[in-house]
N, C-alpha and C. Protein backbone atom coordinates (compact mmCIF):
# COMPACT_ATOMS: atom_id res chain seq x y z
N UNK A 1 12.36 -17.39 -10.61
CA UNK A 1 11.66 -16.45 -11.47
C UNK A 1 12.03 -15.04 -11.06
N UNK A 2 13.13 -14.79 -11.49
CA UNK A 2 13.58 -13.44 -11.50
C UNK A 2 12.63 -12.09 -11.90
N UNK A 3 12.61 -10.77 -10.97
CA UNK A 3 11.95 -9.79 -11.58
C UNK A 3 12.13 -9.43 -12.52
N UNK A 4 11.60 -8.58 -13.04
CA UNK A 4 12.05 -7.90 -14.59
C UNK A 4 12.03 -6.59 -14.37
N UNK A 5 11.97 -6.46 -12.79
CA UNK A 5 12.52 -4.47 -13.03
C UNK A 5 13.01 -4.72 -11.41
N UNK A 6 14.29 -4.02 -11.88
CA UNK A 6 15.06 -4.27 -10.71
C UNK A 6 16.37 -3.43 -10.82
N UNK A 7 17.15 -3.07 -9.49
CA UNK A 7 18.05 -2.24 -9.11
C UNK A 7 19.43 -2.38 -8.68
N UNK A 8 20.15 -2.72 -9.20
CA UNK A 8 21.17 -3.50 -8.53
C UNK A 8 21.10 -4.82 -8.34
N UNK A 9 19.91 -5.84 -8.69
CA UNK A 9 20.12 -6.86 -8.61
C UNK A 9 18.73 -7.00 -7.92
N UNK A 10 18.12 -6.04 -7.30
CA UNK A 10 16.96 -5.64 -6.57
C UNK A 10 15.88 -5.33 -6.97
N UNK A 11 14.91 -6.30 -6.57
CA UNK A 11 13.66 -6.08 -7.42
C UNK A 11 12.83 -5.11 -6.54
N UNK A 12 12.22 -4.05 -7.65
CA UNK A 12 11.81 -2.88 -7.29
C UNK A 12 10.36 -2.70 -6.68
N UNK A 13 9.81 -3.50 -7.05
CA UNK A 13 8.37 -3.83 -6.21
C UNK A 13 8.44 -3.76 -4.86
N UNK A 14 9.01 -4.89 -4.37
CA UNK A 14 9.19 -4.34 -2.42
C UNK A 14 9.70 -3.80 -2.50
N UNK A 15 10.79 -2.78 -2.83
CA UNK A 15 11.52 -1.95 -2.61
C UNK A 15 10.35 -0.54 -2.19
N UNK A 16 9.36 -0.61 -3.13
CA UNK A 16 8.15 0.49 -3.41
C UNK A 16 7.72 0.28 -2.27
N UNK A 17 6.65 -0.95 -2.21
CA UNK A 17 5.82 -0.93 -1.63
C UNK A 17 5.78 -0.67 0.26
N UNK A 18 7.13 -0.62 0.27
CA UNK A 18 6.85 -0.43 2.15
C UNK A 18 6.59 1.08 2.21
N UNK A 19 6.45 2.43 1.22
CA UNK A 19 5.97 3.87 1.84
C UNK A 19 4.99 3.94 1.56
N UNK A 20 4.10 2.93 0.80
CA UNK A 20 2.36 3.31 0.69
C UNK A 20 1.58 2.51 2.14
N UNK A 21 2.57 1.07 2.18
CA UNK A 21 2.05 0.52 3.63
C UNK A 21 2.04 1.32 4.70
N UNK A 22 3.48 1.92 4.80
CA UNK A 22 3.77 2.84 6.37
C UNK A 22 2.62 3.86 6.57
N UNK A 23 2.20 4.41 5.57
CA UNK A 23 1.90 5.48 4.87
C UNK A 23 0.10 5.68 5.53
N UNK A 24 -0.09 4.70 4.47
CA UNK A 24 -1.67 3.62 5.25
C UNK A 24 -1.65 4.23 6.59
N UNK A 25 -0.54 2.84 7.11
CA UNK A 25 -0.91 2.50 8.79
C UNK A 25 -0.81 3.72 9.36
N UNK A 26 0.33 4.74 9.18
CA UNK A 26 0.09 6.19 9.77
C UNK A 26 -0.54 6.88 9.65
N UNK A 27 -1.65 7.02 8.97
CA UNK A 27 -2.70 7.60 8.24
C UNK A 27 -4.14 7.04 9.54
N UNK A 28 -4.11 6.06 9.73
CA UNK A 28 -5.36 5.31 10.51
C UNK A 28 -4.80 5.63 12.12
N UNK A 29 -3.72 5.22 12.41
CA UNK A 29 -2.73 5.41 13.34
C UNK A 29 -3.23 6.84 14.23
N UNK A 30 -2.62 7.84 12.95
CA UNK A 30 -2.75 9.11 13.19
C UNK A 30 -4.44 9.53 13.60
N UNK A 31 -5.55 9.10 12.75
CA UNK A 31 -7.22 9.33 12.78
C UNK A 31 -7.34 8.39 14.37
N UNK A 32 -6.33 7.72 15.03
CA UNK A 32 -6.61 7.06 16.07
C UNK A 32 -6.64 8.21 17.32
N UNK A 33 -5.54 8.79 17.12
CA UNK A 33 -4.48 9.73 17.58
C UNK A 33 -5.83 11.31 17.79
N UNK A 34 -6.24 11.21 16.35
CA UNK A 34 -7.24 12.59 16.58
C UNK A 34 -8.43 12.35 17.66
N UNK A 35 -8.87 10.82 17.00
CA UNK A 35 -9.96 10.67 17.92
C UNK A 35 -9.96 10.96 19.60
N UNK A 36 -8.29 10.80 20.16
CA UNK A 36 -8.56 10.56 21.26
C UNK A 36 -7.92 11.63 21.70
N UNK A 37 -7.68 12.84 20.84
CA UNK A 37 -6.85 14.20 21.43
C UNK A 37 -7.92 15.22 21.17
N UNK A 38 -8.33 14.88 20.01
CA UNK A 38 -9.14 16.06 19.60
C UNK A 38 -8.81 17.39 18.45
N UNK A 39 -6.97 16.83 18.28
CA UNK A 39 -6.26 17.34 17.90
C UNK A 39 -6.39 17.74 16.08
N UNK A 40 -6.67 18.59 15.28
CA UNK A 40 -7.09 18.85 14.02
C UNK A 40 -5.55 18.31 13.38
N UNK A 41 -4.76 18.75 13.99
CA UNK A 41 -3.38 18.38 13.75
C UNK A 41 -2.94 17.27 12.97
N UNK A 42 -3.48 16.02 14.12
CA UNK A 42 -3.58 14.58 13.47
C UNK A 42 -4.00 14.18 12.61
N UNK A 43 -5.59 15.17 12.32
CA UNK A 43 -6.65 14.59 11.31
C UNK A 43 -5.93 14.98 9.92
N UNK A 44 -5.33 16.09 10.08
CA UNK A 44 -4.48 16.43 8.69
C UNK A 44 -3.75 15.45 8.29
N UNK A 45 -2.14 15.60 9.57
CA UNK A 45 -1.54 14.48 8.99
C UNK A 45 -1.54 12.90 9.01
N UNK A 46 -2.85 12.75 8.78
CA UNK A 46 -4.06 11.67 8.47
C UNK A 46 -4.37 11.82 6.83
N UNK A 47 -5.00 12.87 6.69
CA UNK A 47 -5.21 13.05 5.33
C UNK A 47 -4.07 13.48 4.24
N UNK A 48 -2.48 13.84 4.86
CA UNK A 48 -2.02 13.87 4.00
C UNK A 48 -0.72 12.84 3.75
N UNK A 49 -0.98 12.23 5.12
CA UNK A 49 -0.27 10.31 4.80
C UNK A 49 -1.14 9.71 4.07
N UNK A 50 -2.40 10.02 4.17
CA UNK A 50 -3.09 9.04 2.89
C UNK A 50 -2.84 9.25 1.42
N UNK A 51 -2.40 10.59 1.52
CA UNK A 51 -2.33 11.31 0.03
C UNK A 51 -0.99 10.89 -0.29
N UNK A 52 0.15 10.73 0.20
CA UNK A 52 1.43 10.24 0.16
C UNK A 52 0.96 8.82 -0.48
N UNK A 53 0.62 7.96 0.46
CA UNK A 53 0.10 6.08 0.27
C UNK A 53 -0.36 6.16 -1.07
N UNK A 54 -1.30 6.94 -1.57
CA UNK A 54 -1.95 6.87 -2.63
C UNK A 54 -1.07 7.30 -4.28
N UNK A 55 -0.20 8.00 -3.83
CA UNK A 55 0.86 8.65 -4.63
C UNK A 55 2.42 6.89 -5.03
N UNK A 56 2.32 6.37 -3.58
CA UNK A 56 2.99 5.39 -3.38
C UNK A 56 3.03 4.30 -4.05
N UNK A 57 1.55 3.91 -3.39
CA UNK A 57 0.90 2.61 -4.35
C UNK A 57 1.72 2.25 -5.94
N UNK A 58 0.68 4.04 -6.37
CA UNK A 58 0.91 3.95 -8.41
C UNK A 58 2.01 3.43 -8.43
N UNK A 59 3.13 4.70 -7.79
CA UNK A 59 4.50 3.99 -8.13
C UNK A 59 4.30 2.58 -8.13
N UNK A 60 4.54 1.99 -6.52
CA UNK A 60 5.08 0.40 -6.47
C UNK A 60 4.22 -0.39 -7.56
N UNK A 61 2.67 0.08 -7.76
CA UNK A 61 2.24 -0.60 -8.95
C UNK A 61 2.80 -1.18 -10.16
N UNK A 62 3.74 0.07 -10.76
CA UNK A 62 3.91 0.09 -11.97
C UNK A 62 4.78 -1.39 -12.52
N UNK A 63 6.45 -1.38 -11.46
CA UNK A 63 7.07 -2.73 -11.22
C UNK A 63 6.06 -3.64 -11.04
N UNK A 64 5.31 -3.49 -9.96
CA UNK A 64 4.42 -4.93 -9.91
C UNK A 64 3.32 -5.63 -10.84
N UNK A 65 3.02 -4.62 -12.19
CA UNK A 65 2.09 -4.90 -13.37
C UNK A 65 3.54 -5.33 -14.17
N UNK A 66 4.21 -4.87 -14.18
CA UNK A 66 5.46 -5.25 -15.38
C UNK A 66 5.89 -6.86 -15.22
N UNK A 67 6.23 -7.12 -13.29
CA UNK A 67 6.37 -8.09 -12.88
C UNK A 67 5.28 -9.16 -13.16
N UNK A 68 4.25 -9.01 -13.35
CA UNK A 68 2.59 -9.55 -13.32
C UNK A 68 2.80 -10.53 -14.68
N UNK A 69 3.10 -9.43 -15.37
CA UNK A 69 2.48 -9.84 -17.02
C UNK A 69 3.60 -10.67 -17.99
N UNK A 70 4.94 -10.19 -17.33
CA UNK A 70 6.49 -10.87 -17.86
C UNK A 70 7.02 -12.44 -16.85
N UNK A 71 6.27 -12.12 -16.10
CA UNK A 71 7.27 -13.19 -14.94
C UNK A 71 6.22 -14.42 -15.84
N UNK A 72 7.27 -16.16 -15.69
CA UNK A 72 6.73 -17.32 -15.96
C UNK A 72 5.70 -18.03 -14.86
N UNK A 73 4.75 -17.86 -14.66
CA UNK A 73 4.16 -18.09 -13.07
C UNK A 73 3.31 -19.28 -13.69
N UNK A 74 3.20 -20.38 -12.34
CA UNK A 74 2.11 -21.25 -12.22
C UNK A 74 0.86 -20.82 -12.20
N UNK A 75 0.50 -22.00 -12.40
CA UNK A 75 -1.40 -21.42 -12.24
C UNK A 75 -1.92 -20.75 -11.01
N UNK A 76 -1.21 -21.75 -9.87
CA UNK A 76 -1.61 -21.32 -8.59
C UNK A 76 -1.15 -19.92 -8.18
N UNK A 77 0.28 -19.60 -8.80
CA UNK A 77 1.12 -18.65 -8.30
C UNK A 77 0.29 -17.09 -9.39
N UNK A 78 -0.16 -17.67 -10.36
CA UNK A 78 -0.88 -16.57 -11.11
C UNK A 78 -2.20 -16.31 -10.45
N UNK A 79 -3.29 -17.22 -10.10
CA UNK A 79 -4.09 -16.77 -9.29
C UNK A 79 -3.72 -15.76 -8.21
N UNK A 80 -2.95 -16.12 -7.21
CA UNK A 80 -2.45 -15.56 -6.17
C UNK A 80 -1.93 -13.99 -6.17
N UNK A 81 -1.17 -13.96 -7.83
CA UNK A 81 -1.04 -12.64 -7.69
C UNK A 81 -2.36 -11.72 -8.11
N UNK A 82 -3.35 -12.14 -8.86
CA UNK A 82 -4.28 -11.90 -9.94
C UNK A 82 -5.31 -11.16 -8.43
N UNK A 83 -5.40 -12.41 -7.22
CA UNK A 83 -5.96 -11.31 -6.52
C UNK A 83 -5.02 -10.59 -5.28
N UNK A 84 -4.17 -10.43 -4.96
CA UNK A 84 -2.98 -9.63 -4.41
C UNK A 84 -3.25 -8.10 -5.45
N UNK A 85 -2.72 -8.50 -6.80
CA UNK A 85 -3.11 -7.04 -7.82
C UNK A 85 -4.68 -6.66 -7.31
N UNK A 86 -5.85 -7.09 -7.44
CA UNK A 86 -7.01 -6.54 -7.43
C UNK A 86 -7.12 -6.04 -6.25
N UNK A 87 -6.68 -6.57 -5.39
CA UNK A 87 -6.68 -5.91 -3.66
C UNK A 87 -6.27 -5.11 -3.49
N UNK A 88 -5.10 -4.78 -4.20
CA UNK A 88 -3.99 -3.34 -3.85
C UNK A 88 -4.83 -2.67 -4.86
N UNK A 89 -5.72 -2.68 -6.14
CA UNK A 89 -6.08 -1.79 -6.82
C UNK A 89 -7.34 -1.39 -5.80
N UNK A 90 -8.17 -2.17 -5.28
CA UNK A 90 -9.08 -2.13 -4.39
C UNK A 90 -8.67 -1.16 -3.23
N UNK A 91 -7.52 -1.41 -2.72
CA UNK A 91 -7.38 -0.49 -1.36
C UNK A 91 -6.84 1.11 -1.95
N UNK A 92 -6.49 0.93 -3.38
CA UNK A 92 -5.93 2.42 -3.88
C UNK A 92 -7.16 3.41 -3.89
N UNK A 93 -8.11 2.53 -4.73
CA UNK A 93 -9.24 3.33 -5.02
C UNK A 93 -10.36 3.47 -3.35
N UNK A 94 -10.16 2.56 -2.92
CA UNK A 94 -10.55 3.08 -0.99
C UNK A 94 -10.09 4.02 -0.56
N UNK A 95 -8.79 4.22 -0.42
CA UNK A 95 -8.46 5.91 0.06
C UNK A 95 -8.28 6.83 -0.58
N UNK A 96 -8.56 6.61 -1.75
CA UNK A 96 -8.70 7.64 -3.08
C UNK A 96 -10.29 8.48 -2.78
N UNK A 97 -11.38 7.55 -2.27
CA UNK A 97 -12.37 7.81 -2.02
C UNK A 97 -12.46 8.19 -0.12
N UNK A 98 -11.58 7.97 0.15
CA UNK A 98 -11.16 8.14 1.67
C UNK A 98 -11.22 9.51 1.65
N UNK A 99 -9.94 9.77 0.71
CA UNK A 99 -9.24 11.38 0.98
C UNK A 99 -10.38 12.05 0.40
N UNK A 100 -10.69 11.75 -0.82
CA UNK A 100 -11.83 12.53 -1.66
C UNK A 100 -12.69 13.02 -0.54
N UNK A 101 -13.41 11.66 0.65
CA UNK A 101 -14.42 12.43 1.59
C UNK A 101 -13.60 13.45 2.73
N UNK A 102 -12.58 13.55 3.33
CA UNK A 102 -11.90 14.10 3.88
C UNK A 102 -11.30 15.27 3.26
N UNK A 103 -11.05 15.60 2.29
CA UNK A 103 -10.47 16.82 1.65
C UNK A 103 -11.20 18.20 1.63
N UNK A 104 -12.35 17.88 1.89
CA UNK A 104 -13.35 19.03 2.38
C UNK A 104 -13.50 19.94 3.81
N UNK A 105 -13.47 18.72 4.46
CA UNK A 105 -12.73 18.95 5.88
C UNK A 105 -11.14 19.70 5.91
N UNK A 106 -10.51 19.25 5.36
CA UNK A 106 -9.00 19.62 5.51
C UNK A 106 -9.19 21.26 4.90
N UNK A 107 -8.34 22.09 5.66
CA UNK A 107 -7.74 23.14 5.15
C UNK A 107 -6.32 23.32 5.31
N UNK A 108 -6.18 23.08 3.71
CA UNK A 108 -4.74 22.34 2.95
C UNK A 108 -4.05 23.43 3.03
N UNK A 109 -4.55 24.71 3.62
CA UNK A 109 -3.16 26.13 3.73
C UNK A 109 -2.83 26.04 5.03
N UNK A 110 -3.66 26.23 6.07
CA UNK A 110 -3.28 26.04 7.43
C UNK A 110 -3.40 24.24 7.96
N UNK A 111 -2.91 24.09 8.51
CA UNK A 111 -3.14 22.67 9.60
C UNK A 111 -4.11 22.97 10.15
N UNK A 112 -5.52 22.03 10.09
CA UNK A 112 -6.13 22.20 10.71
C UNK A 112 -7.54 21.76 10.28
N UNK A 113 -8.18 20.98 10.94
CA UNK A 113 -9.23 20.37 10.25
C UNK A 113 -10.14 19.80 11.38
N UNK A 114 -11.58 20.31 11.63
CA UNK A 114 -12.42 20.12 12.00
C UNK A 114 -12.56 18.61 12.94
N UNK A 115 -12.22 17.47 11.78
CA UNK A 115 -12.58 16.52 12.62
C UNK A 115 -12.43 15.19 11.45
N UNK A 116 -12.27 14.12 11.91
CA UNK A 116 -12.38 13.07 10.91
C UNK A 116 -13.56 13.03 10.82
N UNK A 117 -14.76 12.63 9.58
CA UNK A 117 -15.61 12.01 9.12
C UNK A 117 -15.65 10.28 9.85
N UNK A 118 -16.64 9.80 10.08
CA UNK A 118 -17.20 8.54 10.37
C UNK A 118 -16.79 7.24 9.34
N UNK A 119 -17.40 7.90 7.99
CA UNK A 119 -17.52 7.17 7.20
C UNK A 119 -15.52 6.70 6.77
N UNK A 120 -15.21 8.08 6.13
CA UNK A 120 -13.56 7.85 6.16
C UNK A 120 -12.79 7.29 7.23
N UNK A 121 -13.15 7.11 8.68
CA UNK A 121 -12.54 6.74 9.60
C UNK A 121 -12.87 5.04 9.16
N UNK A 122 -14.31 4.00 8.77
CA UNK A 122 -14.64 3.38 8.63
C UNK A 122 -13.50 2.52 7.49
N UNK A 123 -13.34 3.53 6.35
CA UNK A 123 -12.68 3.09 5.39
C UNK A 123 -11.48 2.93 5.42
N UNK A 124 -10.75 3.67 6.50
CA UNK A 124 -9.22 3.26 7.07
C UNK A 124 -8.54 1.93 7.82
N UNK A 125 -10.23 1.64 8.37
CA UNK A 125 -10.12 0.28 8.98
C UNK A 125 -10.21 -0.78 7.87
N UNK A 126 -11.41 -0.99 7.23
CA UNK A 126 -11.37 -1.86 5.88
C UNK A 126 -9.88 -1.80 5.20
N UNK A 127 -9.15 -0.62 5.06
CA UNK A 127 -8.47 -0.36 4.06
C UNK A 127 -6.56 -0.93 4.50
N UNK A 128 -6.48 -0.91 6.15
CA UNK A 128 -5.76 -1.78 6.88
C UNK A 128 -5.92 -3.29 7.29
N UNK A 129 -7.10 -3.80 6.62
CA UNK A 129 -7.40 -4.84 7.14
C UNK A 129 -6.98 -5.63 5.90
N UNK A 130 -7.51 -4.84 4.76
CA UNK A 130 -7.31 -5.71 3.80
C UNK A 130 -5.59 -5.38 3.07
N UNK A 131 -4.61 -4.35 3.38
CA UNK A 131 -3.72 -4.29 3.72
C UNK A 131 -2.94 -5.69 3.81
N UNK A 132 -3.27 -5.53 5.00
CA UNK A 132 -2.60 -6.87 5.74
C UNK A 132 -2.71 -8.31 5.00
N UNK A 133 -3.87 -8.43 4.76
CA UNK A 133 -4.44 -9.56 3.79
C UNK A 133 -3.47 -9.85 2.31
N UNK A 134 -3.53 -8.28 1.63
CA UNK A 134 -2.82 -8.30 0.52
C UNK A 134 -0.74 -8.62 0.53
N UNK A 135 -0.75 -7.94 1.74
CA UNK A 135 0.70 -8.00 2.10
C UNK A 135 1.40 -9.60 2.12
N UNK A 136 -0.04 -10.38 3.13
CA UNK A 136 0.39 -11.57 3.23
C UNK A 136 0.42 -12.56 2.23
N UNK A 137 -0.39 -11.94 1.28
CA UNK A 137 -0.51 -12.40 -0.14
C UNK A 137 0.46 -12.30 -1.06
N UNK A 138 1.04 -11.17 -0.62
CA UNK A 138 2.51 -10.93 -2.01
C UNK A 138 3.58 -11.62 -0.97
N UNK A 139 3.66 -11.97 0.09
CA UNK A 139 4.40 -13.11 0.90
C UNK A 139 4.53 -14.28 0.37
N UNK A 140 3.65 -14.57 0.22
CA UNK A 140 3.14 -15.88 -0.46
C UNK A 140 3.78 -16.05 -2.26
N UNK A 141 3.72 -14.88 -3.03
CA UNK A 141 4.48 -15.06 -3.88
C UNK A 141 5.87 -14.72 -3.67
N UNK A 142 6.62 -14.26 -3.15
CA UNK A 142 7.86 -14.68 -3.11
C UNK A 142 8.91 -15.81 -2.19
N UNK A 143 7.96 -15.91 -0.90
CA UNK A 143 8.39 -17.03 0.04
C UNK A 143 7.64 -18.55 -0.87
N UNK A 144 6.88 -18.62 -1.12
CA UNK A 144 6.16 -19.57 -1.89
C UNK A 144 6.71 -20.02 -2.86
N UNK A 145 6.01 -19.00 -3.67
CA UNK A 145 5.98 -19.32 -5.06
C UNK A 145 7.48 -18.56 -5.90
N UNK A 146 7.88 -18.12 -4.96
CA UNK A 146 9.61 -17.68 -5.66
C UNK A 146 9.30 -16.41 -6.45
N UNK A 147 8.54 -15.63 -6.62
CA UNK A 147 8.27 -14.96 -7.80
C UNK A 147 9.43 -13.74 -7.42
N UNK A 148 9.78 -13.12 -8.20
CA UNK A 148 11.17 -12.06 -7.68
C UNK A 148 12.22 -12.77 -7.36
N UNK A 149 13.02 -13.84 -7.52
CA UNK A 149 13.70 -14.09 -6.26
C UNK A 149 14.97 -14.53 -7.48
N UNK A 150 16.15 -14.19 -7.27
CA UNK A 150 17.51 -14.70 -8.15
C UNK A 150 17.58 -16.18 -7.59
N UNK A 151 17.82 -17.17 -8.22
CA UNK A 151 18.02 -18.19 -7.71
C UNK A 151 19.51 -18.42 -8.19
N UNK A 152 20.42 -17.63 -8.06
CA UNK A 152 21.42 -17.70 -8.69
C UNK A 152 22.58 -18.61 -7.75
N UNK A 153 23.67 -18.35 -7.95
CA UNK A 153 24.90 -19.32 -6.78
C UNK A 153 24.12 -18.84 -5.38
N UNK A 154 24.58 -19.32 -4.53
CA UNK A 154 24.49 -18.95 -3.50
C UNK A 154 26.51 -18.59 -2.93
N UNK A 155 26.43 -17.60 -2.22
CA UNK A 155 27.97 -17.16 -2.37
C UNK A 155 28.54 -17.57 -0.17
N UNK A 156 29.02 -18.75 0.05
CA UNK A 156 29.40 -18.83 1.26
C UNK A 156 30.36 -18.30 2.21
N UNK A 157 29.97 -17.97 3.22
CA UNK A 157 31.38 -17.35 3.66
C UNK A 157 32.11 -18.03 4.74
């Protein structure tokens, strides 16, 4: 079950999706980093790796709704993506509401920002956890269930 948006032969969905992941994890990474420096520094580029991830996501979204709705999928393999999609829409709108509480804090002319919030620090953890969850989930459709994948010759050397 070949993608239906793709680059060279390359389907564009993973291609996307590893700068909203990195993006994430450096984002929580970094709020790890403030907590234990003290550093306003971090907390920024905390809040503005999240703002990147969030910018990321849409993109990789867009291939992965095209892929969603065109690809021939099993029942099982349609469940699977049905909640993989709701999770990644779930974790978009988490640090959408992440940054939203953090953007008050941030002063977006200079570097430099007071401090992470509790609550946003809270939501970075949820928002890596279920990350991971979703990641292993779109695993599952292409190691699995084939979804993306050319099944074309195989070429030996």
């Amino acid at each position: 079950m070949e993608s239906q948006v793709k680059i060279a032969r390359h389907p564009l969905h993973p291609v996307l999706v590893v700068f909203p992941i990195a993006l994430f994890i450096m984002s929580f990474i970094f709020d790890i980093v403030h907590y234990s420096t003290d550093n306003g520094l971090w907390a920024a580029l905390s809040f503005w790796n999240m703002v990147g991830g969030i910018v990321g996501a849409l993109a990789a979204a867009i291939p992965g709704l095209v892929d969603y709705l065109k690809l021939d999928m099993s029942s099982e393999a349609r469940q699977t993506a049905t909640v993989h999609m709701v999770m990644n829409l779930l974790i978009v709108g988490l640090y959408v509401v992440n940054a939203i509480l953090r953007y008050d804090a941030v002063d977006t002319q200079v570097v430099r920002m007071a401090t992470v919030p509790t609550l946003p620090f809270i939501f970075s953890i949820f928002g890596v956890v279920l990350l991971s969850i979703s990641g292993w989930l779109g695993g599952q459709l292409v190691y699995v269930h084939r979804l993306g994948v050319h099944e074309g010759e195989r070429v030996v050397r």
